[in-house]
Protein backbone atom coordinates (compact mmCIF):
# COMPACT_ATOMS: atom_id res chain seq x y z
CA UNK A 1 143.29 118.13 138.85
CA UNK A 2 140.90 118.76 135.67
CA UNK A 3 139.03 116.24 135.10
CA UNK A 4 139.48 114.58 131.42
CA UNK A 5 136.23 114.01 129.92
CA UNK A 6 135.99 111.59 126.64
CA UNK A 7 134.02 113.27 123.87
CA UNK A 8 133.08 110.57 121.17
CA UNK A 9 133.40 112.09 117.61
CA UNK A 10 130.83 110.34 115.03
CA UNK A 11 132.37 109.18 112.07
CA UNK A 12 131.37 107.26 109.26
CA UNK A 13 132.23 104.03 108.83
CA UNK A 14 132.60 101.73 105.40
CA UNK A 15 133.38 98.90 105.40
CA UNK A 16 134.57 96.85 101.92
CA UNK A 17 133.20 93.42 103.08
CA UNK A 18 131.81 91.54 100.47
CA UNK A 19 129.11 88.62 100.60
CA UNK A 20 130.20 85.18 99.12
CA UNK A 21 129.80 86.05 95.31
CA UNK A 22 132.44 88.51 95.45
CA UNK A 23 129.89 91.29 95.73
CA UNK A 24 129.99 94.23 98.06
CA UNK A 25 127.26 93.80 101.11
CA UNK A 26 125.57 97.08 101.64
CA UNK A 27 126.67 98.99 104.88
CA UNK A 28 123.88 99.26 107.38
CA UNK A 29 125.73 100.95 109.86
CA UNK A 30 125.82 104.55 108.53
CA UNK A 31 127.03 107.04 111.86
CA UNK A 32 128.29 105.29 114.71
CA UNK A 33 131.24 106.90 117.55
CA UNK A 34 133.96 105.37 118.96
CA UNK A 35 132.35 103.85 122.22
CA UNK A 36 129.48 102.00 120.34
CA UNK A 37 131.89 100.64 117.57
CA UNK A 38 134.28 99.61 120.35
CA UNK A 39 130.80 97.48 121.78
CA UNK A 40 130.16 96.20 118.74
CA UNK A 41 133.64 94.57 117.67
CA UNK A 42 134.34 93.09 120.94
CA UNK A 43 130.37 91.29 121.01
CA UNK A 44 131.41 90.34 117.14
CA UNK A 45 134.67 89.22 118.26
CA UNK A 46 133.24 87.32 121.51
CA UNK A 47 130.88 85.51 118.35
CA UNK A 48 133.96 84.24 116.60
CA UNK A 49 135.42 83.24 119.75
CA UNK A 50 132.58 80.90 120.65
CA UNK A 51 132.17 79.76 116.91
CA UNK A 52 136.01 78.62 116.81
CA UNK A 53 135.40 77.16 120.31
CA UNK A 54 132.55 75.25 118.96
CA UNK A 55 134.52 74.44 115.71
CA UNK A 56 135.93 71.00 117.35
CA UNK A 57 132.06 69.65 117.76
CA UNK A 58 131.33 69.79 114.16
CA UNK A 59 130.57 73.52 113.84
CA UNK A 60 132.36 74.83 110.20
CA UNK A 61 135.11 77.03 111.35
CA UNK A 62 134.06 80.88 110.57
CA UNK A 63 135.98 82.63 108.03
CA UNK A 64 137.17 86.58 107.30
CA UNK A 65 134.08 87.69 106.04
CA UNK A 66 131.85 85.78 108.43
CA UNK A 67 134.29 87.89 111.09
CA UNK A 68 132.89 91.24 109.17
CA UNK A 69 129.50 90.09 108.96
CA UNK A 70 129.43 89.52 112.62
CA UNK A 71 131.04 93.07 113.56
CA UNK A 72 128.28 94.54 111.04
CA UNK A 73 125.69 92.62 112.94
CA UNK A 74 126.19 93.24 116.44
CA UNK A 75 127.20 97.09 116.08
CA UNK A 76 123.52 97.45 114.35
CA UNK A 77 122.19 96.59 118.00
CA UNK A 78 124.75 98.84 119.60
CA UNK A 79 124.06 101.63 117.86
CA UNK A 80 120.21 101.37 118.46
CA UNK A 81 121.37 100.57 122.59
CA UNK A 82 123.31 103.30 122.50
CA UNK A 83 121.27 106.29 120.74
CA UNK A 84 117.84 104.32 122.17
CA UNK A 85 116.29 104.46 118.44
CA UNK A 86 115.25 101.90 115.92
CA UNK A 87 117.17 101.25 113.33
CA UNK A 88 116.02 100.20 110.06
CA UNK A 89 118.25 98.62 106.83
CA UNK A 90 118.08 99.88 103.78
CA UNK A 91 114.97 99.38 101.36
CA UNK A 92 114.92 98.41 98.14
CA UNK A 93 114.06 100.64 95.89
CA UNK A 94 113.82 98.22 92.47
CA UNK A 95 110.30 96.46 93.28
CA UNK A 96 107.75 99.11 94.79
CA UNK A 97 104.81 98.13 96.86
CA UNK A 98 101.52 99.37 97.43
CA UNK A 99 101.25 100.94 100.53
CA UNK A 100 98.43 101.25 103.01
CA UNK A 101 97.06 104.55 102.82
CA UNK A 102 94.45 105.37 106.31
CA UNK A 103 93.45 109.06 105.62
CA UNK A 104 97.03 110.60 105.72
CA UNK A 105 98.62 113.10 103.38
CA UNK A 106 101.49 112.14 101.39
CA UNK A 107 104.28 113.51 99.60
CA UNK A 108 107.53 112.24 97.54
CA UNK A 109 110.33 114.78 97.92
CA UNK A 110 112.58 114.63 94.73
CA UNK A 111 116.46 115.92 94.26
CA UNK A 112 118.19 116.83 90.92
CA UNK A 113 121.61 116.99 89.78
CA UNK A 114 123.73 115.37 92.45
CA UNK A 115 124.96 114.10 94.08
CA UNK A 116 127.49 116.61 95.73
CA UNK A 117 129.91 116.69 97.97
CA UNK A 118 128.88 118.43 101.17
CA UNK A 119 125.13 118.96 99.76
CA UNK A 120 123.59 115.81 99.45
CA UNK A 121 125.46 114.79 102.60
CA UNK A 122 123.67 117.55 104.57
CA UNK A 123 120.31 116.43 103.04
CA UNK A 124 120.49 112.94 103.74
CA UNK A 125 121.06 113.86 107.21
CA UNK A 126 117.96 116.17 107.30
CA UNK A 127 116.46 113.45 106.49
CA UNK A 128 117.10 111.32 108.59
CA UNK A 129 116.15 113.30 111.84
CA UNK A 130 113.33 113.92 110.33
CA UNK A 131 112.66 110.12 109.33
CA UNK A 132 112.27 110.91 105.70
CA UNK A 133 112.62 108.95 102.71
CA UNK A 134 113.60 110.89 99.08
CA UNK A 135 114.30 110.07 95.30
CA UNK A 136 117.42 111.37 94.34
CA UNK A 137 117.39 111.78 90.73
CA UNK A 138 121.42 111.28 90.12
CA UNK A 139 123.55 112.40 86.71
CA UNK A 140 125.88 109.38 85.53
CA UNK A 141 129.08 111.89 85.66
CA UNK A 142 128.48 112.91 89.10
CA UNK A 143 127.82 109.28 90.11
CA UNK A 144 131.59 108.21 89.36
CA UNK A 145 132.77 110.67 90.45
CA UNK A 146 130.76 110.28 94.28
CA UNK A 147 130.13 106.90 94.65
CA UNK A 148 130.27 106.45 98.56
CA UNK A 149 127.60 109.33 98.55
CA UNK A 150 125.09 107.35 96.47
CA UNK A 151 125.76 104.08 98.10
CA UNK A 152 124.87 106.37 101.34
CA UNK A 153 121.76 107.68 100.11
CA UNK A 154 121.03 104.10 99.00
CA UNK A 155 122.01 102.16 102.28
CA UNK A 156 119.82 104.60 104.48
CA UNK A 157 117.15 104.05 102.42
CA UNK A 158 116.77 106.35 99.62
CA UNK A 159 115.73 105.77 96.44
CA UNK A 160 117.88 106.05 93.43
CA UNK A 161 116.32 107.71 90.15
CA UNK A 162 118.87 107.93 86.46
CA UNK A 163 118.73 111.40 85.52
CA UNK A 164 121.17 110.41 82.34
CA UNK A 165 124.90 110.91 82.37
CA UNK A 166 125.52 114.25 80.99
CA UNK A 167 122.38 115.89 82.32
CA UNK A 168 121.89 117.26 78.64
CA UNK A 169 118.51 117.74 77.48
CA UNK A 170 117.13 114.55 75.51
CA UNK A 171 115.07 116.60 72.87
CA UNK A 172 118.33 118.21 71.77
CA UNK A 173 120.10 114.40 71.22
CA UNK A 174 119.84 111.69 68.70
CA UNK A 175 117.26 109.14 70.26
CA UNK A 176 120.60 106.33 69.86
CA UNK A 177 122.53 108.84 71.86
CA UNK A 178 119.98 109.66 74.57
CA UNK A 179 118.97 105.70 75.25
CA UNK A 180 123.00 105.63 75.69
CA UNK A 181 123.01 108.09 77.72
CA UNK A 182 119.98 106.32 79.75
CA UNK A 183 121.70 102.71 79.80
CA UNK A 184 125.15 104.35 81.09
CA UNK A 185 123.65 105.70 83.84
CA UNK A 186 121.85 102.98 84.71
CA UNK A 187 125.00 100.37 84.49
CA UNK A 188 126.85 102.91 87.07
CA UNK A 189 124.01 103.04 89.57
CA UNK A 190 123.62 99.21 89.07
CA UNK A 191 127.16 98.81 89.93
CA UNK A 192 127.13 101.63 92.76
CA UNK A 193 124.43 100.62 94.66
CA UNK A 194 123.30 96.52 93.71
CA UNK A 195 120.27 97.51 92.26
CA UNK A 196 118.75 99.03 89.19
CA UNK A 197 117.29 102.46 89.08
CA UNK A 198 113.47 101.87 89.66
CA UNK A 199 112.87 105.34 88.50
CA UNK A 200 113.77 107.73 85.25
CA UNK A 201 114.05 111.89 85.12
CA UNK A 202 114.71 113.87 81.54
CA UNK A 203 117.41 116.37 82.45
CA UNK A 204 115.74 119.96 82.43
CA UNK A 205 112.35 118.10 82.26
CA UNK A 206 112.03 118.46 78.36
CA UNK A 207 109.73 114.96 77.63
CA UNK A 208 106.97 114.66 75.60
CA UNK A 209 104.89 111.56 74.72
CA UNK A 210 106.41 111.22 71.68
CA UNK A 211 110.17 111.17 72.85
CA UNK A 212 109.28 108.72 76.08
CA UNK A 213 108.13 106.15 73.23
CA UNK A 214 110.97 106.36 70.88
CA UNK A 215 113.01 105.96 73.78
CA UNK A 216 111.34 102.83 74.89
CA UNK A 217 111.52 104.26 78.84
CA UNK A 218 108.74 105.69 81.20
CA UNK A 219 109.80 109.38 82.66
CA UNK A 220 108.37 110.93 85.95
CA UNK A 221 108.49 115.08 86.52
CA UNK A 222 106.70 117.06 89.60
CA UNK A 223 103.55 118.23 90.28
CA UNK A 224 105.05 121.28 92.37
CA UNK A 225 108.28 123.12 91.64
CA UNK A 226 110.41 124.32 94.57
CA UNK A 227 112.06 126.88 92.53
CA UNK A 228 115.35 126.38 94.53
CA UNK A 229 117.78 125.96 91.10
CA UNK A 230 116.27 130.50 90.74
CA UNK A 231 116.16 131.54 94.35
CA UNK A 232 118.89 131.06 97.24
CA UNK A 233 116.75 132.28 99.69
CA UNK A 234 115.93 129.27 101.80
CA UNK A 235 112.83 130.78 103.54
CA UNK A 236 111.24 131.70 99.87
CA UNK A 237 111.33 128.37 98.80
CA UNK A 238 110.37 126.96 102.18
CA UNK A 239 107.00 129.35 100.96
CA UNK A 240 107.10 128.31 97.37
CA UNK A 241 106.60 124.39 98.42
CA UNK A 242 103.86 125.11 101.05
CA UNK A 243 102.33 127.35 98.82
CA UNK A 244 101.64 124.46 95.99
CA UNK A 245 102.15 121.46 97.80
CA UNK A 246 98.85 119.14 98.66
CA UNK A 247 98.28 115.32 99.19
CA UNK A 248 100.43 113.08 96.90
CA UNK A 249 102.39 115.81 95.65
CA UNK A 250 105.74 115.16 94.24
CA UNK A 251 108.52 118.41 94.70
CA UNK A 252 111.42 119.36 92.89
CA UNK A 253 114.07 119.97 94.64
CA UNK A 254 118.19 120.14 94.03
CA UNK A 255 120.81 118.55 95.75
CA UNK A 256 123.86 120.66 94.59
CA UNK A 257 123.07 124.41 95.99
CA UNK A 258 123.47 125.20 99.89
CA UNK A 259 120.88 127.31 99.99
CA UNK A 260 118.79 123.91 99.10
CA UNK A 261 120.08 122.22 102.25
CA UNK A 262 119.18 125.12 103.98
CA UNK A 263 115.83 125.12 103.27
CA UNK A 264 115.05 121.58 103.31
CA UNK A 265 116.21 121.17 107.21
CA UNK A 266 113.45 124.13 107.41
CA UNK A 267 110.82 122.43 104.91
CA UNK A 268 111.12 118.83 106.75
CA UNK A 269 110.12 119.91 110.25
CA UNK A 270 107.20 121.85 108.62
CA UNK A 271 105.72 118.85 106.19
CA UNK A 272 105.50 116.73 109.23
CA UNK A 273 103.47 119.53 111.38
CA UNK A 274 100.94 120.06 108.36
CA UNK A 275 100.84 116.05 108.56
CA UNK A 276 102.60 114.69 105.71
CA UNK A 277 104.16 111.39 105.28
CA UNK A 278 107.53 111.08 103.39
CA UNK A 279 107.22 107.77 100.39
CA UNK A 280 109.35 107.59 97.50
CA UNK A 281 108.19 108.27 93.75
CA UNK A 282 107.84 104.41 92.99
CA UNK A 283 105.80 104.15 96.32
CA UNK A 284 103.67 107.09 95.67
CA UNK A 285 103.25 105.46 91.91
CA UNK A 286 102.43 102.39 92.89
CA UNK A 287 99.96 103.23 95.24
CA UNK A 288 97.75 105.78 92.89
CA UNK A 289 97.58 102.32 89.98
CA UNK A 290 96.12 100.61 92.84
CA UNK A 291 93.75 103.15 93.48
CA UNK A 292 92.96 103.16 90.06
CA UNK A 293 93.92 106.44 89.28
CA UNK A 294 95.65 108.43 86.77
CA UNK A 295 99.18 108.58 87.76
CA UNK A 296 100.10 112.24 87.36
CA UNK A 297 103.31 113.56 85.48
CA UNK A 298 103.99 110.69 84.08
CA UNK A 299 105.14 109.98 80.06
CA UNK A 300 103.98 108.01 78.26
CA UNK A 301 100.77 109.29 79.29
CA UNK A 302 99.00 106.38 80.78
């Protein structure tokens, strides 16, 4: 007789629970499979059971969401049991830190124009193996339209950037139309992910000195251009980025072409070898002020 073999399929799980105010809790859990959510709810569940048993010696009887918030907390060990990796919660991205810095190179990787569908998905998950972190620059539109992808980029970690709702180019709008624009975008992400954008884009880079200070916001670009949004060749702009790329470097890349994805599951693997250490723009920000130096790319010119 053949022998039947399980084979767990990962999955994503959401859950809707939502913390005492009414607001939704942020889902730590990102990939689990069938066995390890199966451990998880029946630990949670064995919680509850104790709690209610405990409920007749003065212990407050645990509610629905407590329920969820136990299941949330015990797969978050399971998962780590089960895949024997650490598992960290999601960072916030709204009050940057200086960082220790002991010699190594860094870099912030950057992504435009998303998020997308299948795309962003893909990069997030290069990512991941690769224990990255990133600053997607998002467009207001795209954001309602893809929520549960920006509330995954934000749960495993990622930093969210406003890159304006239309992704129309600021010099070519009425400064009361751009800082609506601006505020739009930053109400949805608010709403999307619990937490203000920490970091602002122009769509198509057009900024000047004069435009940042009419619109009463502080813009970041690159230092190094990936060229992906002209070339689909993933290898060329694997070259293009290790060609120009150097300590504290921030890249422009996109999160809407496959050929992007392509080439940043080969650009990952290859940053890490040359000795690079994945921060976020605020990170990589806040650490060159506390150095003391001139913060590059940045307008207002500091």
């Amino acid at each position: 007789m053949k022998k039947w073999k399980m084979r767990p399929l990962p999955f994503r799980l959401r859950m809707a629970a939502r913390n005492k105010e009414g607001a939704p809790t942020p889902n730590p859990i990102g990939r689990v499979d069938p066995f390890t959510l199966f451990l998880g709810v029946a630990v949670g569940i064995a919680i509850i059971a104790i709690a209610s048993t405990l409920h007749g010696q003065g212990i407050p009887k645990p509610t629905p969401f407590d329920l969820v918030q136990s299941v949330q907390r015990a797969v978050i060990p399971a998962r780590a049991i089960a895949s024997n990796a650490d598992f960290q919660t999601a960072k916030p991205s709204s009050k940057p830190t200086p960082l220790p810095h002991d010699g190594e190179k860094l870099i912030a990787l950057t992504f435009e124009d998303g998020p997308h569908a299948t795309v962003t998905e893909r990069i997030l998950d290069a990512l991941e193996k690769n224990d990255a972190v990133a600053t997607f620059f998002v467009v207001g539109k795209r954001v309602e339209l893809l929520p549960d992808i920006v509330q995954d980029a934000a749960s495993r970690g990622h930093e969210i950037g406003n890159q304006g709702y239309n992704n129309k180019n600021f010099a070519q709008m009425s400064v009361k139309a751009a800082r609506k624009d601006l505020q739009t975008t930053s109400k949805l992400i608010e709403e999307t992910c619990k937490q203000a954008p920490a970091v602002i884009r122009p769509p198509e880079g057009a900024i000047d000195d004069d435009l940042a200070v009419k619109l009463g916001e502080q813009f970041v670009l690159w230092t190094a251009d990936s060229e992906d949004a002209v070339s689909r060749d993933p290898r060329a702009v694997v070259d293009t980025v290790m060609g120009t790329v150097g300590d504290r470097a921030i890249i422009r890349l996109h999160d809407v072409y496959r050929s992007s994805a392509d080439a940043v599951e080969l650009l990952l693997p290859r940053l890490k070898r040359e000795g690079y250490r994945f921060v976020t723009v605020s990170e990589l920000l806040a650490l060159e002020r506390a150095d003391g130096k001139t913060v590059k790319r940045i307008y207002p010119t500091p």
